[in-house]
Protein backbone atom coordinates (compact mmCIF):
# COMPACT_ATOMS: atom_id res chain seq x y z
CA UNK A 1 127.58 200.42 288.62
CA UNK A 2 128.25 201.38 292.40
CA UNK A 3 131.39 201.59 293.64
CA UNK A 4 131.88 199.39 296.81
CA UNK A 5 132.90 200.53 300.46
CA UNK A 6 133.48 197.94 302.50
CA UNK A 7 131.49 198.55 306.19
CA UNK A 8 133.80 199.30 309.05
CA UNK A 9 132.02 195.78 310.46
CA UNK A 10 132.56 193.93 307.73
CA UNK A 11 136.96 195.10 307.35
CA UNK A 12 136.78 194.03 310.48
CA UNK A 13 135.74 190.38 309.87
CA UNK A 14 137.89 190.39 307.18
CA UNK A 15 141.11 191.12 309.31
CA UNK A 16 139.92 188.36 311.81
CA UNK A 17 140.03 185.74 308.94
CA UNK A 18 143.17 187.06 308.06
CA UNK A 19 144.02 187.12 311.55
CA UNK A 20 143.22 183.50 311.05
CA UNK A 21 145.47 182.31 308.47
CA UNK A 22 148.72 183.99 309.98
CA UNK A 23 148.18 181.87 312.71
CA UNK A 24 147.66 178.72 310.36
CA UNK A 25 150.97 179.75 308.86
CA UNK A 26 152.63 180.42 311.75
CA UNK A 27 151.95 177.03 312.78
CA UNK A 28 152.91 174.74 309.72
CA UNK A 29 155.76 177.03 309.21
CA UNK A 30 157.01 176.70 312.99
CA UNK A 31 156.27 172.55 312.42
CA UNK A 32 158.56 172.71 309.33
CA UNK A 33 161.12 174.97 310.93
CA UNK A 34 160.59 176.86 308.35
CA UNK A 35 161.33 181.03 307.64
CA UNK A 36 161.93 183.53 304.87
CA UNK A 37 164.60 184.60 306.82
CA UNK A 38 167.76 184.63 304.25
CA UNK A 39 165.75 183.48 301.13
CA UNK A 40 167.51 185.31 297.94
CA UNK A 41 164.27 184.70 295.85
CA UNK A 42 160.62 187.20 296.75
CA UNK A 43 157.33 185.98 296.21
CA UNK A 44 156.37 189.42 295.33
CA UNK A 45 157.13 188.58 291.49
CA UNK A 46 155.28 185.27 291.30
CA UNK A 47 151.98 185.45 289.11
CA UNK A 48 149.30 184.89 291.37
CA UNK A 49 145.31 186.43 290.97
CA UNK A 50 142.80 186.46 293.30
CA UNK A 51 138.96 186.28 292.94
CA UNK A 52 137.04 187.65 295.71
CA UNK A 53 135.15 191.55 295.45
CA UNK A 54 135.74 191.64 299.06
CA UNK A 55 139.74 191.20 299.38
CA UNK A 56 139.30 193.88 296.46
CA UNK A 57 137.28 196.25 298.70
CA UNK A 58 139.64 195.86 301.73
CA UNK A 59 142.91 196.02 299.47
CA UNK A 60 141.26 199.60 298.66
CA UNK A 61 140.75 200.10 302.72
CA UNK A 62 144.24 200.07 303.30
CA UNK A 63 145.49 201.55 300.23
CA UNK A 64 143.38 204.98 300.99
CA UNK A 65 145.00 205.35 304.07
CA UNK A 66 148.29 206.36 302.25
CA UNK A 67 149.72 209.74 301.53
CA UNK A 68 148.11 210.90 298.13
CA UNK A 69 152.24 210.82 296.66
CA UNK A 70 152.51 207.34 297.54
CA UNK A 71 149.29 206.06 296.37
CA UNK A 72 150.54 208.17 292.57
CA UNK A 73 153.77 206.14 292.70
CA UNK A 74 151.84 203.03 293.48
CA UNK A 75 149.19 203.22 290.62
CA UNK A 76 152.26 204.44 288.00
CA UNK A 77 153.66 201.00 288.80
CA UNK A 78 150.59 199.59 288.42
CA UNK A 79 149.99 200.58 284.89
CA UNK A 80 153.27 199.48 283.88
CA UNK A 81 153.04 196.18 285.44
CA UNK A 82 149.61 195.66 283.73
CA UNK A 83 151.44 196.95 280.33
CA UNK A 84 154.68 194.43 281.12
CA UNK A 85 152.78 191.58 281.83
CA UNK A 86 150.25 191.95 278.96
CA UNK A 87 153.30 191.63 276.85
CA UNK A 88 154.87 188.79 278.39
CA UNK A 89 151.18 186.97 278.36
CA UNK A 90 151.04 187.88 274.66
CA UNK A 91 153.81 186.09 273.95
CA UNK A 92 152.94 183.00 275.92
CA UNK A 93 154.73 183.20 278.47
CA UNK A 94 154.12 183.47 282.20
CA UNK A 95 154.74 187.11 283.75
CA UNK A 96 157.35 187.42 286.29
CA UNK A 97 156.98 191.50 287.52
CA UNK A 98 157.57 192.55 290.76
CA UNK A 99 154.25 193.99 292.78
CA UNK A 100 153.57 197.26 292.57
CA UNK A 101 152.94 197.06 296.31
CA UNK A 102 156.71 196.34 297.21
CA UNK A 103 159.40 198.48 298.34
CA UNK A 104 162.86 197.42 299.47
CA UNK A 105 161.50 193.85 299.65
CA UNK A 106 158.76 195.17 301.82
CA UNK A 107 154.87 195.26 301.12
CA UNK A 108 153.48 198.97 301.51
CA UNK A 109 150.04 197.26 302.23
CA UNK A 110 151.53 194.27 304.56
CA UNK A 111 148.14 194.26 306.65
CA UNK A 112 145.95 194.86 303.91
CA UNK A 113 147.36 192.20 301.58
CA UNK A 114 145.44 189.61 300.23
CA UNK A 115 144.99 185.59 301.01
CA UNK A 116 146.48 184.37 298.74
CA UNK A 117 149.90 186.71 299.47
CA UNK A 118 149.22 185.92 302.69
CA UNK A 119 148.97 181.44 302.68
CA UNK A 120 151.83 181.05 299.89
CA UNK A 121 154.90 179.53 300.98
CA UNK A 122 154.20 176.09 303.27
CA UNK A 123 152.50 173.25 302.04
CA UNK A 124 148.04 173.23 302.15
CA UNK A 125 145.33 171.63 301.12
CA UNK A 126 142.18 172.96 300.36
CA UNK A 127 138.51 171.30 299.74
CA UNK A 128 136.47 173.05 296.63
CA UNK A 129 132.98 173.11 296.92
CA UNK A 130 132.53 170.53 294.60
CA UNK A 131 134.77 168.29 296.70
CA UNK A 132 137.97 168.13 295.09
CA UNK A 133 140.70 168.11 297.04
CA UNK A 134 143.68 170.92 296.10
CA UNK A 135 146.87 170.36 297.01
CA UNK A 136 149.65 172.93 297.18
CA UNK A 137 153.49 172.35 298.01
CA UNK A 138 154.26 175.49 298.99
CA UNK A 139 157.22 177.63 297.79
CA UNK A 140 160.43 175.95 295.94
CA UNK A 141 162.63 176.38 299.49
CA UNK A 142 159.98 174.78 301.24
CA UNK A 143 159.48 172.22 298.88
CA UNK A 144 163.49 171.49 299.41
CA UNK A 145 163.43 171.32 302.96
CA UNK A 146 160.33 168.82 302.91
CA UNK A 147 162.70 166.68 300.70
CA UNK A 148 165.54 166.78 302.87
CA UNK A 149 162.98 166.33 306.41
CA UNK A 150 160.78 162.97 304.60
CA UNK A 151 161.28 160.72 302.58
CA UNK A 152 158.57 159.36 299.88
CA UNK A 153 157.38 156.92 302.24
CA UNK A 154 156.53 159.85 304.85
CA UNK A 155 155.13 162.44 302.94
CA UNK A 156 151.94 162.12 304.32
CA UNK A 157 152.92 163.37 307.25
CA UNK A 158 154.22 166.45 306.03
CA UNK A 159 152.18 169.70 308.10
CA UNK A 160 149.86 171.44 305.63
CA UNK A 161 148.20 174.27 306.50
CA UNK A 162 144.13 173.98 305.73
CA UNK A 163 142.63 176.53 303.69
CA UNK A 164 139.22 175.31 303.54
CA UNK A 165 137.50 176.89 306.92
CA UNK A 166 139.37 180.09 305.89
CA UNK A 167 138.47 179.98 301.84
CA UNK A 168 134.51 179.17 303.64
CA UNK A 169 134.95 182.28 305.60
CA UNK A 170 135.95 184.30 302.53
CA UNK A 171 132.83 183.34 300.51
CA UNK A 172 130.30 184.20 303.22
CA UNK A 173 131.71 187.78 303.57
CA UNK A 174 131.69 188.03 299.78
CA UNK A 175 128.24 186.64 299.61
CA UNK A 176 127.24 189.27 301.88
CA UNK A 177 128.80 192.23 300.57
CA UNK A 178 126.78 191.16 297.46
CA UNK A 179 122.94 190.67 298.95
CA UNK A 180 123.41 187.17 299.01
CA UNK A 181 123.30 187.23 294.88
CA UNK A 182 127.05 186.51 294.47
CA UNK A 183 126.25 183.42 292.18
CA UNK A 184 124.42 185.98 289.85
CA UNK A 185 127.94 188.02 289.05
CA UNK A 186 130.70 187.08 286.62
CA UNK A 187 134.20 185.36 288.55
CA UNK A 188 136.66 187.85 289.24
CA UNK A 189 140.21 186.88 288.23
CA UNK A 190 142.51 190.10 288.55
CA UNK A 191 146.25 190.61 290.34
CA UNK A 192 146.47 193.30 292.52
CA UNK A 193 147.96 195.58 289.69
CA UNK A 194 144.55 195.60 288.09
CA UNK A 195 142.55 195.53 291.31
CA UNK A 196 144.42 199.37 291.96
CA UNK A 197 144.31 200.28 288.06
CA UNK A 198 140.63 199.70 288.08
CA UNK A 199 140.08 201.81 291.62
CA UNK A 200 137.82 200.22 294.07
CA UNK A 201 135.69 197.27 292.76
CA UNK A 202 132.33 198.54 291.10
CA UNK A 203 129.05 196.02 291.45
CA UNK A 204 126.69 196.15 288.75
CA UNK A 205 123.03 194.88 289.22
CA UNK A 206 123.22 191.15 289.11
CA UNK A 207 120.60 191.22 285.47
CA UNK A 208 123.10 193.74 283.68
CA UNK A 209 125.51 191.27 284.02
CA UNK A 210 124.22 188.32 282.76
């Protein structure tokens, strides 16, 4: 196994693509007059995962910037959200612990966080490569004010942010990072919890993994 470090190029063209989809955001979220501003709820808790060794590798970039007693407190929390939810899971039901990454509501890693933390909240669509269409209605206040701005006769022509170009963008750098043999690896489903438990993502030969 190797441990991965990201190429000072290659954060870089990962910050433009998340460059990329604050502006998407921004945009849907200005079209829906839409804000956080005042919300009593924080994403921070939901259960999300995310799948790319790249957004792992440049979730590490930011993290190893921090003081050496931050980054202790951080992976403390970790482990005990990775115990917490294991035991919710267990019992069948769906985890709801706060990130280990937020502070007084804040993220410590706000321009290192991932897509996924980054896209949640206004409504988007997304094309898989097998041509599926995905639709997501964005978070529960959102999904109110789209029900009080259109009616069911309209709701086509609610803004949705595309994820597609961006998800596209994603999978190149990840197919990159990994020689071009990213088909040959195992999918990665982790939340960021386990991403910092397990330290920085480790890439095994593509034949001892399959």
């Amino acid at each position: 196994m190797k441990e991965v470090v990201l190429a000072p190029d290659l954060a870089e063209r990962i910050r433009q693509v998340y460059e990329e989809m604050e502006r998407g955001y921004a945009k849907v979220s200005g079209q829906l007059d839409f804000s956080c501003d005042g919300c009593l709820d924080n994403c921070c808790d939901s259960w999300f995962h995310h799948y790319t060794f790249v957004e792992w590798g440049y979730l590490w970039v930011g993290f190893c910037q921090l003081p050496k007693a931050k980054q202790a407190e951080i992976l403390e929390r970790s482990r005990l959200y990775v115990v917490v939810s294991e035991q919710t899971l267990a019992k069948k039901e769906r985890p709801q612990v706060m990130c280990p990454l937020n502070e007084n509501g804040r993220c410590v890693l706000y321009a290192h966080r991932l897509m996924v933390c980054r896209t949640h909240g206004v409504p988007a669509t997304m094309q898989r490569p097998d041509g599926q269409r995905l639709d997501f209605p964005g978070c529960y206040r959102c999904q109110e004010l789209v029900r009080k701005t259109y009616n069911d006769s309209d709701m086509s022509q609610v803004p949705r942010m595309e994820r597609t170009l961006l998800l596209r963008e994603l999978v190149k750098l990840e197919n990159e990072l990994m020689d071009g043999k990213r088909h040959l690896y195992p999918r990665l489903k982790l939340t960021i919890a386990q991403m910092l438990v397990a330290g920085p993502p480790k890439i095994a030969t593509p034949h001892c993994e399959r």
